[in-house]
N, C-alpha and C. Protein backbone atom coordinates (compact mmCIF):
# COMPACT_ATOMS: atom_id res chain seq x y z
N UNK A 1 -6.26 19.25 1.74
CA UNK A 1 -5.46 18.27 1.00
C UNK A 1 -4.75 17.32 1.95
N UNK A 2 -4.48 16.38 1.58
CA UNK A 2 -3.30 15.19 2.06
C UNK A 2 -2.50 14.80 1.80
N UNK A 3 -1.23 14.75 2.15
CA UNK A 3 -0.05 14.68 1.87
C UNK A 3 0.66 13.08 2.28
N UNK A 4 1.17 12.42 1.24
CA UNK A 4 1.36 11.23 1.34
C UNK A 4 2.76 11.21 1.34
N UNK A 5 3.62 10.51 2.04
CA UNK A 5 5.11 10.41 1.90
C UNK A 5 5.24 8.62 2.50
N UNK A 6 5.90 8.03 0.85
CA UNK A 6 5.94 6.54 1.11
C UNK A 6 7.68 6.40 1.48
N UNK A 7 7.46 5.16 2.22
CA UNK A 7 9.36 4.15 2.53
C UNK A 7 9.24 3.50 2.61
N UNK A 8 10.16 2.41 2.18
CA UNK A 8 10.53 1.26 2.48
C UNK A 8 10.79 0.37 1.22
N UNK A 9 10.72 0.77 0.33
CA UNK A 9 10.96 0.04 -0.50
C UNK A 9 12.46 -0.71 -1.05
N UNK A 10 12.55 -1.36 -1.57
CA UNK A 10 13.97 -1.93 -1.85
C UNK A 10 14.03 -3.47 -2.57
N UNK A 11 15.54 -4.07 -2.56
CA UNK A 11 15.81 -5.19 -3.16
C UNK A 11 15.70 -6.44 -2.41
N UNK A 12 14.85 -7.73 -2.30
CA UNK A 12 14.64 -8.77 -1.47
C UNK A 12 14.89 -9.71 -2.31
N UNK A 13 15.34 -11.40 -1.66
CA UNK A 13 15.38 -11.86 -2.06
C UNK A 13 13.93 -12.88 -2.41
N UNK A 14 13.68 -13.86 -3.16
CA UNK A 14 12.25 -14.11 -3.00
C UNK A 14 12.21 -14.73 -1.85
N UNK A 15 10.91 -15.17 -0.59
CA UNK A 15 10.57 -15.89 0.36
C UNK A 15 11.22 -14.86 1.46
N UNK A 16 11.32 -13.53 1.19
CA UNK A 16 11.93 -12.40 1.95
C UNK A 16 10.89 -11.56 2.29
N UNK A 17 10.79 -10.84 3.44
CA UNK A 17 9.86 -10.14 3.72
C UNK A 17 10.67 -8.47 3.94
N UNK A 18 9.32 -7.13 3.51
CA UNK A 18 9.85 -5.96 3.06
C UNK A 18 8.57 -5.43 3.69
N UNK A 19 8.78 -4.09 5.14
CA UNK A 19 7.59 -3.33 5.15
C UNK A 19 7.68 -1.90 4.32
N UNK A 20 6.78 -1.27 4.19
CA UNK A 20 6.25 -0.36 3.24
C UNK A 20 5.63 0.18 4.34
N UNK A 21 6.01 2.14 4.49
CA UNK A 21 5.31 2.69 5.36
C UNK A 21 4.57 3.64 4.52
N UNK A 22 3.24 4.37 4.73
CA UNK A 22 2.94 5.43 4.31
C UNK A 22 2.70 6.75 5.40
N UNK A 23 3.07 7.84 5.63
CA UNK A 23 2.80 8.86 6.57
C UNK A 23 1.76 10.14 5.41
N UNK A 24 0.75 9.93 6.11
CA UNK A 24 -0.08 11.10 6.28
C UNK A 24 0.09 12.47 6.73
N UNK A 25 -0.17 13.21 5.87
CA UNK A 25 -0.41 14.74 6.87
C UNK A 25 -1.40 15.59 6.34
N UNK A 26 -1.24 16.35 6.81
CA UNK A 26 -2.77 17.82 5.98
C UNK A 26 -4.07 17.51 6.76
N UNK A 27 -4.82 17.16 5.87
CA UNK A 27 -6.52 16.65 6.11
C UNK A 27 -6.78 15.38 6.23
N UNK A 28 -6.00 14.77 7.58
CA UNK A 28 -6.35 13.52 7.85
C UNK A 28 -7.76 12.87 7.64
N UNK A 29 -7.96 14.27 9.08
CA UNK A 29 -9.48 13.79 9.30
C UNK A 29 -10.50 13.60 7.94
N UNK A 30 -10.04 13.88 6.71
CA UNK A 30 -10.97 13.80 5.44
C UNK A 30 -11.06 12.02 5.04
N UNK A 31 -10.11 11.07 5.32
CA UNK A 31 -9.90 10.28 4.85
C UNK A 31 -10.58 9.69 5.77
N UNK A 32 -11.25 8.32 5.20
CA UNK A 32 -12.13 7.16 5.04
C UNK A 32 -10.70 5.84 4.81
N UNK A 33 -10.65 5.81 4.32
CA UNK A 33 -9.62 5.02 4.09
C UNK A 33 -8.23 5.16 3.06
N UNK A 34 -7.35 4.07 3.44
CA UNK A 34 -5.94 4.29 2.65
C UNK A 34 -5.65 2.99 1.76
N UNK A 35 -5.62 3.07 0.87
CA UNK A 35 -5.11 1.50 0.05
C UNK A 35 -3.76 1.57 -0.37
N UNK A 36 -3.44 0.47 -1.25
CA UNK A 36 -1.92 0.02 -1.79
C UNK A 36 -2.50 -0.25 -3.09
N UNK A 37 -1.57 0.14 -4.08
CA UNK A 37 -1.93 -0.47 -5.03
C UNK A 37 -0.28 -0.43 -5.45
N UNK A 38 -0.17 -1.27 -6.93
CA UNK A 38 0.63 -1.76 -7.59
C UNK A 38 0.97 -1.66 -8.70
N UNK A 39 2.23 -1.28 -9.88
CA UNK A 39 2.25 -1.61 -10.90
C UNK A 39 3.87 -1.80 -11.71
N UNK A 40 3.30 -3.17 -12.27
CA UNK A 40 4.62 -3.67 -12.81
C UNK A 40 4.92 -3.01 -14.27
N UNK A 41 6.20 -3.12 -14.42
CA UNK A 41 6.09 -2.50 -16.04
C UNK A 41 5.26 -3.36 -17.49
N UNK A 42 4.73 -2.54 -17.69
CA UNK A 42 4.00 -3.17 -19.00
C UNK A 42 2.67 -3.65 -18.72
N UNK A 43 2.50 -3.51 -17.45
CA UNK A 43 1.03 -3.96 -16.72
C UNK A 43 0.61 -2.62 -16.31
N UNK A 44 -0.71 -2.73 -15.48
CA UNK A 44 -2.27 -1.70 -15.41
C UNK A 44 -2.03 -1.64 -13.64
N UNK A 45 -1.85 -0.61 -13.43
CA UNK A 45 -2.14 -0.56 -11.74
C UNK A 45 -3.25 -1.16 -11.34
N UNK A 46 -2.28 -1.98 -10.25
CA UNK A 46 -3.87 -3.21 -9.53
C UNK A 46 -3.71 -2.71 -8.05
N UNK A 47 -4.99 -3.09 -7.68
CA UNK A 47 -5.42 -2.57 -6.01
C UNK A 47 -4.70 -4.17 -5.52
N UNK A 48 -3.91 -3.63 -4.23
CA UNK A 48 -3.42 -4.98 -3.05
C UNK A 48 -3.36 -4.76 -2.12
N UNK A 49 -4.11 -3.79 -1.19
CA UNK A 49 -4.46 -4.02 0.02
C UNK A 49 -5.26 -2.44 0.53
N UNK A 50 -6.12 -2.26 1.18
CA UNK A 50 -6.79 -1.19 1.97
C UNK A 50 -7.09 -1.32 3.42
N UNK A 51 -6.85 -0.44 3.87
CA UNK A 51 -7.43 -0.41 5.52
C UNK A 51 -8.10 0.81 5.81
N UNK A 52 -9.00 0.68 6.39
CA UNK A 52 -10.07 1.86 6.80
C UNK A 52 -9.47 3.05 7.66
N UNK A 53 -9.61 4.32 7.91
CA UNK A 53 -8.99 5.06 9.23
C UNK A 53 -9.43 4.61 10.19
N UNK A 54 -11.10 4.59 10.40
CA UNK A 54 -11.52 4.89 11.71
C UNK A 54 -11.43 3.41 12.70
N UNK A 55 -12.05 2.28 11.52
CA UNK A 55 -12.00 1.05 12.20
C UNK A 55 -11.07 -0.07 12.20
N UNK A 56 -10.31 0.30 11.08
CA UNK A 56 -9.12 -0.45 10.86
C UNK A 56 -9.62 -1.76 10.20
N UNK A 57 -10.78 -1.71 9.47
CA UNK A 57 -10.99 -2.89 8.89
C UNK A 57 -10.06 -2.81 7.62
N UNK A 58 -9.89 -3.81 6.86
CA UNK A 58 -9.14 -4.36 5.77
C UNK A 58 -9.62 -5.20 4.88
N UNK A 59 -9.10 -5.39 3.68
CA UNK A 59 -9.15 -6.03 2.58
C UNK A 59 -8.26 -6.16 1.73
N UNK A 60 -8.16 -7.18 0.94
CA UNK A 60 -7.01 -7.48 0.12
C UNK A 60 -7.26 -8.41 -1.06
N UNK A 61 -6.60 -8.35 -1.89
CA UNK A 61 -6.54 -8.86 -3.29
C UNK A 61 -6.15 -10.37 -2.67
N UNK A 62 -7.10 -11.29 -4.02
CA UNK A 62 -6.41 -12.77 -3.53
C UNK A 62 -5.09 -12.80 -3.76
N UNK A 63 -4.02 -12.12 -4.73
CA UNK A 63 -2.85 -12.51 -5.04
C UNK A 63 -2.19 -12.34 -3.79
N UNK A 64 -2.08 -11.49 -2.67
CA UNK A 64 -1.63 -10.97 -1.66
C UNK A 64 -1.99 -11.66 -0.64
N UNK A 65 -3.26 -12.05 -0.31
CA UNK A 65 -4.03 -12.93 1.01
C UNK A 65 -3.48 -13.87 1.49
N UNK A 66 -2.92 -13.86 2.30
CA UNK A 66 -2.57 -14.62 3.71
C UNK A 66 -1.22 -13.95 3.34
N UNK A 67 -0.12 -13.40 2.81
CA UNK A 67 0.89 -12.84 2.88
C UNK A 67 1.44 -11.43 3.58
N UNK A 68 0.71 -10.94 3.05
CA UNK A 68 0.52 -9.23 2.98
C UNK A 68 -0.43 -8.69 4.15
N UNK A 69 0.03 -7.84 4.93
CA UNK A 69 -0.77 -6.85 5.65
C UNK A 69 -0.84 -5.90 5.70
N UNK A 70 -1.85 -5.24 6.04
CA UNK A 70 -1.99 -3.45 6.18
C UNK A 70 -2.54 -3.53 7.58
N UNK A 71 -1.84 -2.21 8.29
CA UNK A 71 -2.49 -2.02 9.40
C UNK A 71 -1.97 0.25 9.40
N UNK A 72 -2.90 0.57 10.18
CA UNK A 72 -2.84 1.70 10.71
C UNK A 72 -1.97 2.19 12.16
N UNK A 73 -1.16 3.19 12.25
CA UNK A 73 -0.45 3.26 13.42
C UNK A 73 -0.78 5.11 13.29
N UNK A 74 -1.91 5.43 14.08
CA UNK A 74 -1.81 7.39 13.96
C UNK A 74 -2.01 7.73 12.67
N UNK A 75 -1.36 8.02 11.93
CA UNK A 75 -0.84 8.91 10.90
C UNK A 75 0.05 8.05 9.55
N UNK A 76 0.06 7.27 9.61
CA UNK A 76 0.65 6.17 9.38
C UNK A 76 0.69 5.07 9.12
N UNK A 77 0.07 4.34 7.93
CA UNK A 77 -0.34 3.01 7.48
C UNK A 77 1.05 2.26 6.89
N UNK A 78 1.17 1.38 7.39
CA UNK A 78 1.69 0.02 6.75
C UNK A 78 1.45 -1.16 5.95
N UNK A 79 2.36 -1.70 5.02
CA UNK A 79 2.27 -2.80 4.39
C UNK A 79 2.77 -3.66 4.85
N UNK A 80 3.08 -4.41 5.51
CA UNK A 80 4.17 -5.85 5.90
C UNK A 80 3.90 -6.96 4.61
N UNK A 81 4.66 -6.88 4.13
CA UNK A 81 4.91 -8.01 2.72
C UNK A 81 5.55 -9.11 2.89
N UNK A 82 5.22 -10.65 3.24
CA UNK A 82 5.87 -11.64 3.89
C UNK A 82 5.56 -12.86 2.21
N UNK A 83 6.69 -13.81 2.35
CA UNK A 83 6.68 -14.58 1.56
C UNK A 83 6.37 -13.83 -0.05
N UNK A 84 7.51 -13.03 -0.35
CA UNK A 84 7.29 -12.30 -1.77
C UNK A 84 7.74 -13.09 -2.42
N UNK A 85 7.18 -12.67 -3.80
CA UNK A 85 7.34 -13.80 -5.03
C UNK A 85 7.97 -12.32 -5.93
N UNK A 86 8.45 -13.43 -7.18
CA UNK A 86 9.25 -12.05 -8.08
C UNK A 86 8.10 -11.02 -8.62
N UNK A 87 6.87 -12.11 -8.70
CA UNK A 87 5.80 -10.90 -9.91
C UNK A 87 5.40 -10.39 -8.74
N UNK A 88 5.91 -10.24 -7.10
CA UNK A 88 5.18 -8.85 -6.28
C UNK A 88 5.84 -7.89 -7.14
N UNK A 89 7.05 -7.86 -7.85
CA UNK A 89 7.99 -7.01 -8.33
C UNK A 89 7.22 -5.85 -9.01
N UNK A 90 7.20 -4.80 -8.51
CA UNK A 90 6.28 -3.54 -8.71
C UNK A 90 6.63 -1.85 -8.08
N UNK A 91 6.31 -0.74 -8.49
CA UNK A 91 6.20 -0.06 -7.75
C UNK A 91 4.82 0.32 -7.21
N UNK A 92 4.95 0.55 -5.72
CA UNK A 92 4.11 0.30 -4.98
C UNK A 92 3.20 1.65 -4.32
N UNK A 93 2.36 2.51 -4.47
CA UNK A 93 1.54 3.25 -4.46
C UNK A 93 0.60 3.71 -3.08
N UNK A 94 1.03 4.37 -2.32
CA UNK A 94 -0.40 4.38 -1.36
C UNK A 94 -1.26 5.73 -1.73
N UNK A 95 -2.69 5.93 -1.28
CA UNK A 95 -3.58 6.55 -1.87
C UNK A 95 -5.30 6.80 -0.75
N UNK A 96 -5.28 7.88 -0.77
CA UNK A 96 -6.66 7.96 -0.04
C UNK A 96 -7.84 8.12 -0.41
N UNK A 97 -9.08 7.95 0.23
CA UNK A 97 -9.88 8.45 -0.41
C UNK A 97 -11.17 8.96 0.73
N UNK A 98 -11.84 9.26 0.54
CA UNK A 98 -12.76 9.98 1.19
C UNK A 98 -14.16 9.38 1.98
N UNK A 99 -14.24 8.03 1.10
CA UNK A 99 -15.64 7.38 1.20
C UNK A 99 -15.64 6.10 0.91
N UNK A 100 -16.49 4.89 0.95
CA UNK A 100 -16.17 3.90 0.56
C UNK A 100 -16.63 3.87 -1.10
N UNK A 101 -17.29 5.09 -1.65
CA UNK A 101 -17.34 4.74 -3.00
C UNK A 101 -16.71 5.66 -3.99
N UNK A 102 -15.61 7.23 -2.92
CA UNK A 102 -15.43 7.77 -3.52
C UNK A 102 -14.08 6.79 -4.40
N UNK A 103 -13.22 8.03 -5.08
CA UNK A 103 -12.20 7.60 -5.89
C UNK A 103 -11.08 7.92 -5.11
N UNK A 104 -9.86 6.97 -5.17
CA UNK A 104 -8.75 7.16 -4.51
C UNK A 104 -8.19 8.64 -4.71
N UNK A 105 -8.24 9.63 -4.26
CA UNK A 105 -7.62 10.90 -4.97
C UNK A 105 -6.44 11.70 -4.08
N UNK A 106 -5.63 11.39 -3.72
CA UNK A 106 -4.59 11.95 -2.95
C UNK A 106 -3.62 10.17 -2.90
N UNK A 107 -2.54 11.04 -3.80
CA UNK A 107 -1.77 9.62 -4.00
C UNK A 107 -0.18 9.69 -3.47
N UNK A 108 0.61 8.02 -2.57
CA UNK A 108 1.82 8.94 -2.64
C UNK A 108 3.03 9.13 -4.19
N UNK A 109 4.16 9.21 -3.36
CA UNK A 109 5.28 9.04 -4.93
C UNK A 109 5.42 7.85 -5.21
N UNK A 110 5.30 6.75 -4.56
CA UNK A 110 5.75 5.25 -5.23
C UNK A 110 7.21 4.55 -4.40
N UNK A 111 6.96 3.74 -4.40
CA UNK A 111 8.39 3.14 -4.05
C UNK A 111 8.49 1.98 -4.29
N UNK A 112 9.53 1.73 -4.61
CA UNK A 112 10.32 0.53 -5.93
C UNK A 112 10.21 -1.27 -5.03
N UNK A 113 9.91 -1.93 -5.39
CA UNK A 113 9.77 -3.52 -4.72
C UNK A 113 10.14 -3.97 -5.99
N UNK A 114 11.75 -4.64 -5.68
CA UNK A 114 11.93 -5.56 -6.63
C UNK A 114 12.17 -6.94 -5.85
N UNK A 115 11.96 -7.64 -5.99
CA UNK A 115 11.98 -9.50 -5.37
C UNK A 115 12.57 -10.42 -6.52
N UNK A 116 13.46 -10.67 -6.49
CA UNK A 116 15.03 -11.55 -7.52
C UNK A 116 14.51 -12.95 -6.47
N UNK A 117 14.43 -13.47 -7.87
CA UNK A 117 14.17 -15.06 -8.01
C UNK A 117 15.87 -15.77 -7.45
């Protein structure tokens, strides 16, 4: 198993920037990659950003692109969230998965991003 423990979340103002850490433990070595995903109230959890373990490649949702980064440090993936808008306003999700086609299945607890207009 893998054990996800998220931080960083909190209150920004908009055009404010907020990183988001995730720490890994257990069965690293199982994971393929780590994503972000998102969800506002009354809305559907959306995918906004992934980075690979081994190669550190990435991808990201257009809403996020050119703002938002993910990068890997060990054990340890990041979000850097630059130029937030209020609808980033979400709690924010990291999640692993095994393969590039398995399913995200080891998720963390969430942490709160609110961005005040």
């Amino acid at each position: 198993q893998v054990q996800l423990v998220e931080s960083g979340g909190g209150l920004v103002q908009a055009g404010g920037s907020l990183r988001l850490s995730c720490a890994a433990s257990g069965r690293t070595s199982s994971i393929y990659a780590m994503g972000w995903f998102r969800q506002a109230p009354g809305k559907e959890r959306e995918f906004v950003a992934a980075v690979t373990w081994g190669f550190g490649f990435t991808n990201y949702a257009d809403s996020v692109k050119g703002r938002f980064t993910t990068s890997r440090d060990k054990a340890t993936v990041y979000l850097q969230m630059s130029s937030l808008k209020p609808e980033d306003t979400a709690v924010y999700s990291c999640a692993t998965r095994r393969s590039s086609t398995s399913e995200y299945e080891y998720w963390g607890q969430g942490t709160q991003v609110t961005v005040s207009s």
